[in-house]
Every structure is written in C-alpha cells, then in structure tokens.
C-alpha atoms as a PDB file:
ATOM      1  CA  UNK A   1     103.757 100.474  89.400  1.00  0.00           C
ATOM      2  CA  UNK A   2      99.941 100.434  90.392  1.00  0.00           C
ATOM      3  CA  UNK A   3      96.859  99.763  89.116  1.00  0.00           C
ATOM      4  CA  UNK A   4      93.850 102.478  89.568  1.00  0.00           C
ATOM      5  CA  UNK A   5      90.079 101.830  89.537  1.00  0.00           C
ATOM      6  CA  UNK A   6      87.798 105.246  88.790  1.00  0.00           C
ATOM      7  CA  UNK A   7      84.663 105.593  88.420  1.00  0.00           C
ATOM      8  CA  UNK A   8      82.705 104.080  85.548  1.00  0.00           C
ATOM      9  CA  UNK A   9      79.068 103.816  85.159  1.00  0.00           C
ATOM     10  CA  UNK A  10      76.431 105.834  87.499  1.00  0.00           C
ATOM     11  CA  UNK A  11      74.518 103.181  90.171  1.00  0.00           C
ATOM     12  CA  UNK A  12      72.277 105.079  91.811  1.00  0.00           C
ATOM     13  CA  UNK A  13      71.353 109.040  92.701  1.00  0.00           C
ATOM     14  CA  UNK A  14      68.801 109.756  95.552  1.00  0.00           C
ATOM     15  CA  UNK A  15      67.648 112.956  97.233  1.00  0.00           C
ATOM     16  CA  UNK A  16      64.828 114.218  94.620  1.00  0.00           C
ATOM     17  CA  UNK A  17      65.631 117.691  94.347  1.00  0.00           C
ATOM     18  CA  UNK A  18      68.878 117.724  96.702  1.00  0.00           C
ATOM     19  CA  UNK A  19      70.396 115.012  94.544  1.00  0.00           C
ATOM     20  CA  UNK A  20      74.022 115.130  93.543  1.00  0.00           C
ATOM     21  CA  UNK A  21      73.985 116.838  89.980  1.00  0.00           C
ATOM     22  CA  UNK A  22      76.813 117.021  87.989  1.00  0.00           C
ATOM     23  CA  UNK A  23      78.721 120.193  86.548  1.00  0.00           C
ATOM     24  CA  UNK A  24      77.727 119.599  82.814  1.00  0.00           C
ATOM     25  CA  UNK A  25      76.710 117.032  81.118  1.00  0.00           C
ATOM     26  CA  UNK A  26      74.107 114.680  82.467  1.00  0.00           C
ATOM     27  CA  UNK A  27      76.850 111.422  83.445  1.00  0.00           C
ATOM     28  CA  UNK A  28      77.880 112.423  86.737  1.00  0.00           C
ATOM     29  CA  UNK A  29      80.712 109.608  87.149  1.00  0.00           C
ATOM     30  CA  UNK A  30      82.533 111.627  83.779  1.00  0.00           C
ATOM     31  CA  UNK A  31      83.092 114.566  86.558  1.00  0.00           C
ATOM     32  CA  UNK A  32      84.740 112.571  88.846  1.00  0.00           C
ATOM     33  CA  UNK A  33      87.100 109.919  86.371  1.00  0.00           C
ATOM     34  CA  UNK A  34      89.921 111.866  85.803  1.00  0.00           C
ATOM     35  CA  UNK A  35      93.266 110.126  85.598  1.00  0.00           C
ATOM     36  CA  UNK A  36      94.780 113.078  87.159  1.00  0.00           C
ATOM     37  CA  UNK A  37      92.823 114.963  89.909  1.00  0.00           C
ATOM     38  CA  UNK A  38      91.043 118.019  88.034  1.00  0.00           C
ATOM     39  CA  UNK A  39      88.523 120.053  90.010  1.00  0.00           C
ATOM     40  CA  UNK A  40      87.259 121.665  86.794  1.00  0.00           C
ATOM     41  CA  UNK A  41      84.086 119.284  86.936  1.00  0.00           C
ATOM     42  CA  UNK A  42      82.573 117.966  89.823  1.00  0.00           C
ATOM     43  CA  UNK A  43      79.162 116.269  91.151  1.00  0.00           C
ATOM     44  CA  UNK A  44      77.203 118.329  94.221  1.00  0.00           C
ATOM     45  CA  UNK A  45      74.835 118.768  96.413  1.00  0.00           C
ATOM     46  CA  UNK A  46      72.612 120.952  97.991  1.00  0.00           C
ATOM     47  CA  UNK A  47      70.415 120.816 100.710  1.00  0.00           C
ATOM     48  CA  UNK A  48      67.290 122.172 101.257  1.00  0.00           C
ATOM     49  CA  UNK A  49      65.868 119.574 103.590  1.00  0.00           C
ATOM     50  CA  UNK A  50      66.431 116.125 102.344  1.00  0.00           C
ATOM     51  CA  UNK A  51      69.565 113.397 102.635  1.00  0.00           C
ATOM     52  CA  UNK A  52      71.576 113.026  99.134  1.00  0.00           C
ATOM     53  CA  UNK A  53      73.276 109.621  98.072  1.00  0.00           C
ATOM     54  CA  UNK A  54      74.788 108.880  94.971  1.00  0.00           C
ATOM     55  CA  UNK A  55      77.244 105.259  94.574  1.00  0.00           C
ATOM     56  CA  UNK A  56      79.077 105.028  91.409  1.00  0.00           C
ATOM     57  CA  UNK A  57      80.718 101.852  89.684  1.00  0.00           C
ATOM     58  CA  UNK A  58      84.446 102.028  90.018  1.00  0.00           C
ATOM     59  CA  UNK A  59      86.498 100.125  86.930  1.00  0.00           C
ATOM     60  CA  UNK A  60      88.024  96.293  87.434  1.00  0.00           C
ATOM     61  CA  UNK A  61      91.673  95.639  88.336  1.00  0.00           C
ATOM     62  CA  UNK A  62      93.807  92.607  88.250  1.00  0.00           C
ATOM     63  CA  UNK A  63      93.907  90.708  91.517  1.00  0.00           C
ATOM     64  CA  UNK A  64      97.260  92.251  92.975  1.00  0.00           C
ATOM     65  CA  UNK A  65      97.649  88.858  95.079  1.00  0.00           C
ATOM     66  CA  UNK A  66      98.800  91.544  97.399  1.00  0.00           C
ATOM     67  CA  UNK A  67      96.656  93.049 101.033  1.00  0.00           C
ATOM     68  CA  UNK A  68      99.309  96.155 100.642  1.00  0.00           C
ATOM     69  CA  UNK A  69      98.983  99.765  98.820  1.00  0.00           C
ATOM     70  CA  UNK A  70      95.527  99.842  98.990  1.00  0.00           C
ATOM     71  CA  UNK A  71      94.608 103.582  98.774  1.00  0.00           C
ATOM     72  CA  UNK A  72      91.264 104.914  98.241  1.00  0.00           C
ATOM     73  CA  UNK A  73      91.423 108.716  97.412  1.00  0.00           C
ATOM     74  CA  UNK A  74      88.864 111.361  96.722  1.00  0.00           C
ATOM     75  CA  UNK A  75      88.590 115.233  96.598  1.00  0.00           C
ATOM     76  CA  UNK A  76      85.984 116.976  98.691  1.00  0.00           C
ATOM     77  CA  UNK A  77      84.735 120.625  99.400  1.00  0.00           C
ATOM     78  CA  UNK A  78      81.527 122.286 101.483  1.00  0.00           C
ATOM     79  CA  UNK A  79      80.228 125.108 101.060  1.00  0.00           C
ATOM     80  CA  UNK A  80      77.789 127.704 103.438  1.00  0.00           C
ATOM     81  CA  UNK A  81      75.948 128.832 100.046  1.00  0.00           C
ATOM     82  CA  UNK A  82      73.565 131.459 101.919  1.00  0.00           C
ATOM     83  CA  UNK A  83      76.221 132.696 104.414  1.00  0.00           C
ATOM     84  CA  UNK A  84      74.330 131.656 107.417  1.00  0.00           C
ATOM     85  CA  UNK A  85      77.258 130.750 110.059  1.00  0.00           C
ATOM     86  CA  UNK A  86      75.951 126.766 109.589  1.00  0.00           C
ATOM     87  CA  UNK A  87      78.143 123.636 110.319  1.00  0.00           C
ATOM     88  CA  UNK A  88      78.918 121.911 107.319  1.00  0.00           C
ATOM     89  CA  UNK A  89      76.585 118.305 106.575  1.00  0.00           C
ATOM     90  CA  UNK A  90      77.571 115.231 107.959  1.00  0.00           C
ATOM     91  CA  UNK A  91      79.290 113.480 104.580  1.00  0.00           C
ATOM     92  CA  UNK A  92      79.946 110.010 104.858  1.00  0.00           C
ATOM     93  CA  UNK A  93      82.284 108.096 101.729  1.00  0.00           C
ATOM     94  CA  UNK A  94      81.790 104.621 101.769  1.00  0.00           C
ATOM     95  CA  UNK A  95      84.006 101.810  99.285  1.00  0.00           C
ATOM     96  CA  UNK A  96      81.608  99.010  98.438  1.00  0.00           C
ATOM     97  CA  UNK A  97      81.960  95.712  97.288  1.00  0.00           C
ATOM     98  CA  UNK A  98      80.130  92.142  96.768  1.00  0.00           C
ATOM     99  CA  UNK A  99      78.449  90.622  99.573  1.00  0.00           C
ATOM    100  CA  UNK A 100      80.609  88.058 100.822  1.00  0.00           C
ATOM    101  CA  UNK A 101      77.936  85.717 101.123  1.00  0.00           C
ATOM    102  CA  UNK A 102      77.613  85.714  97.281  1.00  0.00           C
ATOM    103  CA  UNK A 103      74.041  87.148  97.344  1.00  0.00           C
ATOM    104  CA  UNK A 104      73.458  90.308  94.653  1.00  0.00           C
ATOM    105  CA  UNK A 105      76.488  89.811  92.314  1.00  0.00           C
ATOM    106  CA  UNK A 106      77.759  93.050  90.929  1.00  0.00           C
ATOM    107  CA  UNK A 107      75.490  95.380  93.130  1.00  0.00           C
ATOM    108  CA  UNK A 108      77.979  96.418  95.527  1.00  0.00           C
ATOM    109  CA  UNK A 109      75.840  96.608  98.555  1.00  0.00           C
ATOM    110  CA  UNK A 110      78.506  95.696 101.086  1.00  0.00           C
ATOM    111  CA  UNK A 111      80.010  98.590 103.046  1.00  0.00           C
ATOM    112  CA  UNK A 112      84.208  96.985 102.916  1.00  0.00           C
ATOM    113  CA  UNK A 113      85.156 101.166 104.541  1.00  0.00           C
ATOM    114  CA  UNK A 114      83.190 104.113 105.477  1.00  0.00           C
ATOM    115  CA  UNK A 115      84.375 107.365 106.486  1.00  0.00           C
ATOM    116  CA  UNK A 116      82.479 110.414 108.443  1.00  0.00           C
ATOM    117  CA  UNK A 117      83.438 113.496 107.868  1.00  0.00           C
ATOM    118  CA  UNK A 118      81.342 115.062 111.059  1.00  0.00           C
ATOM    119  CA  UNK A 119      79.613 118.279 111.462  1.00  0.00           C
ATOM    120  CA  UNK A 120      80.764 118.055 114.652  1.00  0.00           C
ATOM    121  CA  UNK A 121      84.308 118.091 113.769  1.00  0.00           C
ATOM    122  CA  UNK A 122      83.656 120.415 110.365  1.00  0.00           C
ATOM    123  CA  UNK A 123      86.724 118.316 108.756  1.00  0.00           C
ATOM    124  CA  UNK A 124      85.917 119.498 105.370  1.00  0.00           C
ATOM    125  CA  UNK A 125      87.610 122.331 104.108  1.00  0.00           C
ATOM    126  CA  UNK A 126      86.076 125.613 102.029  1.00  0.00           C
ATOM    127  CA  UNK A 127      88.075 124.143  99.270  1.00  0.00           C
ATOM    128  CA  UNK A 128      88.798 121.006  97.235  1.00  0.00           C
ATOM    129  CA  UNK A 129      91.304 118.781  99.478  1.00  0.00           C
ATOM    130  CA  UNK A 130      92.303 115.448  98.786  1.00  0.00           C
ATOM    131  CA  UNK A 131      91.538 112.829 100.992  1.00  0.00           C
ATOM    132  CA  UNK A 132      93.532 109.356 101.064  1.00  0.00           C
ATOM    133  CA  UNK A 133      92.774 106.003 103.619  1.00  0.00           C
ATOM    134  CA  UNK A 134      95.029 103.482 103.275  1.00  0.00           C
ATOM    135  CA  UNK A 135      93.056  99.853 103.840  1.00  0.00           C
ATOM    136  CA  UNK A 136      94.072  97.816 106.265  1.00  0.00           C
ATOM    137  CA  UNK A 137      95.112  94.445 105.835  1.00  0.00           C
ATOM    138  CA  UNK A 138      91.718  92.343 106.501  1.00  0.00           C
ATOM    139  CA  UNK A 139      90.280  95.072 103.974  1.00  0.00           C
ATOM    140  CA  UNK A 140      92.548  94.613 101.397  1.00  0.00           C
ATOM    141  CA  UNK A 141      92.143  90.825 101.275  1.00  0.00           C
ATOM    142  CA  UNK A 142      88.301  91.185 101.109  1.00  0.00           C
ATOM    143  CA  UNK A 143      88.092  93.795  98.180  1.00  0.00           C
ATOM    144  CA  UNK A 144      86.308  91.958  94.983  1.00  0.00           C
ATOM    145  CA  UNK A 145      88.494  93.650  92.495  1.00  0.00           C
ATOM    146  CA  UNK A 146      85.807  93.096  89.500  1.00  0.00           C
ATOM    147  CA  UNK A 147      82.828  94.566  91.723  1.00  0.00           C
ATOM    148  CA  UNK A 148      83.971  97.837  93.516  1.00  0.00           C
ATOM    149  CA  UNK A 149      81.843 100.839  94.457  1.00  0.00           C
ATOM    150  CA  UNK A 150      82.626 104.382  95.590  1.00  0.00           C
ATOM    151  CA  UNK A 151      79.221 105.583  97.622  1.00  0.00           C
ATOM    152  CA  UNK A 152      78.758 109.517  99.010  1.00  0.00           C
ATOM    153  CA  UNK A 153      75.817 110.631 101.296  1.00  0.00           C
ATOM    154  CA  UNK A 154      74.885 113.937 102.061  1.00  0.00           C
ATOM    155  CA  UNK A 155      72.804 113.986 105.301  1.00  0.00           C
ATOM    156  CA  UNK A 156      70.479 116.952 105.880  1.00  0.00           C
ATOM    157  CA  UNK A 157      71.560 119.395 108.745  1.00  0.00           C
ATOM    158  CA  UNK A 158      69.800 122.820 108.620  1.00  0.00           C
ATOM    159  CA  UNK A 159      68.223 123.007 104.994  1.00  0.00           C
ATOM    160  CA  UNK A 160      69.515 125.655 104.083  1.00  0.00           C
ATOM    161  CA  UNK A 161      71.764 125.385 101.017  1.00  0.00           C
ATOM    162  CA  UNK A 162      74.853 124.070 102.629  1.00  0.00           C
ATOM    163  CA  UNK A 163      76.713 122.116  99.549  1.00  0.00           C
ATOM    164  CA  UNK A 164      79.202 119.351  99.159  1.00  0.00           C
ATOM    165  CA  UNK A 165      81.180 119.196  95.979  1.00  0.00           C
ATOM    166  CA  UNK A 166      83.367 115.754  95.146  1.00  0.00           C
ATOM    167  CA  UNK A 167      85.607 116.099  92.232  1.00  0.00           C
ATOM    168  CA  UNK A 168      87.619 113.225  91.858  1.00  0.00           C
ATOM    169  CA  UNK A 169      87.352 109.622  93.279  1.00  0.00           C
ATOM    170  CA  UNK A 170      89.772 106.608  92.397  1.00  0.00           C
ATOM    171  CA  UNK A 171      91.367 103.408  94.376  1.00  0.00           C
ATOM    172  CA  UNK A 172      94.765 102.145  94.166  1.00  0.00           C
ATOM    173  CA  UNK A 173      95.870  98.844  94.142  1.00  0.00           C
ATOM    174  CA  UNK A 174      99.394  97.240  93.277  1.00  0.00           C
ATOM    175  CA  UNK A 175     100.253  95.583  89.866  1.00  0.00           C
ATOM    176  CA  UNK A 176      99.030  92.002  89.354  1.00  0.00           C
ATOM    177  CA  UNK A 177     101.905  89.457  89.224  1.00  0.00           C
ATOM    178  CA  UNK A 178     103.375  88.741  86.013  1.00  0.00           C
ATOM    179  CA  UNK A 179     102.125  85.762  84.391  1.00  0.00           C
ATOM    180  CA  UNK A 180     104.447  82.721  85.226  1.00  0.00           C
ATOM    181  CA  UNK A 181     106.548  84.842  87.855  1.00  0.00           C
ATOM    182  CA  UNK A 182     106.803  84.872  92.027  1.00  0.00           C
ATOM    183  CA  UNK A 183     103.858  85.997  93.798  1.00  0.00           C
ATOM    184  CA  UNK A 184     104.588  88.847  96.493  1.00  0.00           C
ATOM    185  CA  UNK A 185     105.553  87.407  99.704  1.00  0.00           C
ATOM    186  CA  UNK A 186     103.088  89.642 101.595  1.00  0.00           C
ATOM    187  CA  UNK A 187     100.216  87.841  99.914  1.00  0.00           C
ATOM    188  CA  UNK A 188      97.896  86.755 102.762  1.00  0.00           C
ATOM    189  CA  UNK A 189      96.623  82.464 103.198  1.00  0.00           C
ATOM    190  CA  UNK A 190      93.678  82.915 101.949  1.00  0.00           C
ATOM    191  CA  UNK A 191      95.053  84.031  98.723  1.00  0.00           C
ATOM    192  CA  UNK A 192      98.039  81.072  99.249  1.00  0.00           C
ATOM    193  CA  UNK A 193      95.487  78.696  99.546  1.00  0.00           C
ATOM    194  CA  UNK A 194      92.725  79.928  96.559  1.00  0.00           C
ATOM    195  CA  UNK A 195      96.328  79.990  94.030  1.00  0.00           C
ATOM    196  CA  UNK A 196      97.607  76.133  94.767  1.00  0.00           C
END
C-alpha cells in the first residue's frame, strides 16, 4: 500500500500573459489532481516572450518513517504551436518543501529535487508522457510531509508560441506504520532518534 499527495490549493502563477492557464475552470490545481492520470484537463503555457512559473500545494501524508518508495510523477507535453521548426522551452519541475532552517512555515520555498527537461536535449515528447524520479535516500528523509510543493517553469526560448501542457502531478510515499506496531527497518537515525 502507498500513500499519494496531489495537488491541492494554487500557490502562485507568474508570466502575465504567458502564464500557465488552465483547460476550464479558473482552479488550475483541479486539472492536474486526478487520482488516476487523465489528460482530459490540463494547465499550459505559451510563450510569446516571457518565463512562466506556476507552484501548486500538494496534499499532507502520514510520516512513512520510511526514506524508500518515494516517487514523484507527472505528465508532460510541448508543443511547436506555429510550426516553426523551434526547440522545445527549457521546462524545469521542481518538488518543494519547508526550509530546513524553520524560516517561512508552509511556503514551500526550498527546492528538496529539480529536474530540466533541456532544449538542448528536446526530452519532451509531442505527447503527454509520464515522467517518474524516484528520491534518493537523503531526499526522502528531508521531505516535510505536511508542507510539500510541486513547482513548473516555463523559460522563454524563441517567443513564438511554443507550449507546455502538464496534466497530472502527484508524489508517492509508503503507508505510515500502524499505530502500536514495528517501524520499517529501513527507517533512517534521524528518524530512530526523533521516535525514542
């Protein structure tokens, strides 16, 4: 069994007119929540000469007690809207949490993983693909499982309508130890040492 966090609650959407919009309705993290991936709704972007970000709450889990089957996944697509031969954007996905110095409680502003996908490279696909990065361990052990953050940017390449769609975002994390029973072996000191 598992435990998901989606997204919950819309943070923040820059850009002006390039900012991420979303298919219908005017809560863009309701496009991306599904429990099941669905590519029916979806948040984009579209660029016509300015950088896009847009970070959206993710819901709380029980501490797992656990730095293993962490699995942030999210669905992704580009598109060269005016048919010009461009590269797609550079798109960088970034899970946020707490700052681990305790400063700004519950604004997410730390980057915990952050992911490029690179004009250079053009490892986005024409359409919707899932993605899936498995934390490692030291990641794991610092996620704040009551203050998690899923942030997209759109960086500005030629201006020319080239558009990123994300349809579905969510983060996996094992089941929490039943009350009363064995914690997992794999738990790491840290943890040990904050349950004694």
């Amino acid at each position: 069994m598992a435990q998901f966090a989606r997204p919950n609650e819309d943070e923040l959407n820059w850009g002006g007119g390039d900012a991420f919009a979303a298919s219908s309705g005017s809560d863009l993290y309701a496009m991306i929540d599904e429990t099941s991936a669905s590519d029916s709704d979806y948040i984009s972007s579209s660029d016509s000469g300015s950088d896009a970000t847009y970070k959206v709450h993710l819901s709380s889990v029980t501490d797992p007690v656990s730095s293993s089957g962490h699995i942030l996944r999210y669905r992704l697509k580009w598109e060269d809207a005016m048919e010009m031969g461009v590269d797609q954007p550079d798109v960088t996905v970034k899970l946020l949490i707490d700052n681990p110095d305790g400063s700004a409680p519950g604004e997410c502003n730390y980057s915990l993983l952050s992911k490029t996908h690179s004009s250079s490279s053009n490892t986005l696909d024409t359409s919707f693909s899932t993605e899936a990065i498995t934390l490692s361990t030291s990641q794991a052990n610092s996620v704040s499982y009551s203050s998690l953050c899923f942030q997209i940017k759109r960086e500005t390449a030629f201006g020319a309508g080239e558009t990123v769609y994300l349809s579905w975002v969510e983060l996996e994390v094992p089941d929490a130890p039943a009350a009363g029973g064995a914690l997992p072996m794999a738990m790491n000191t840290y943890k040990q040492m904050r349950n004694n």
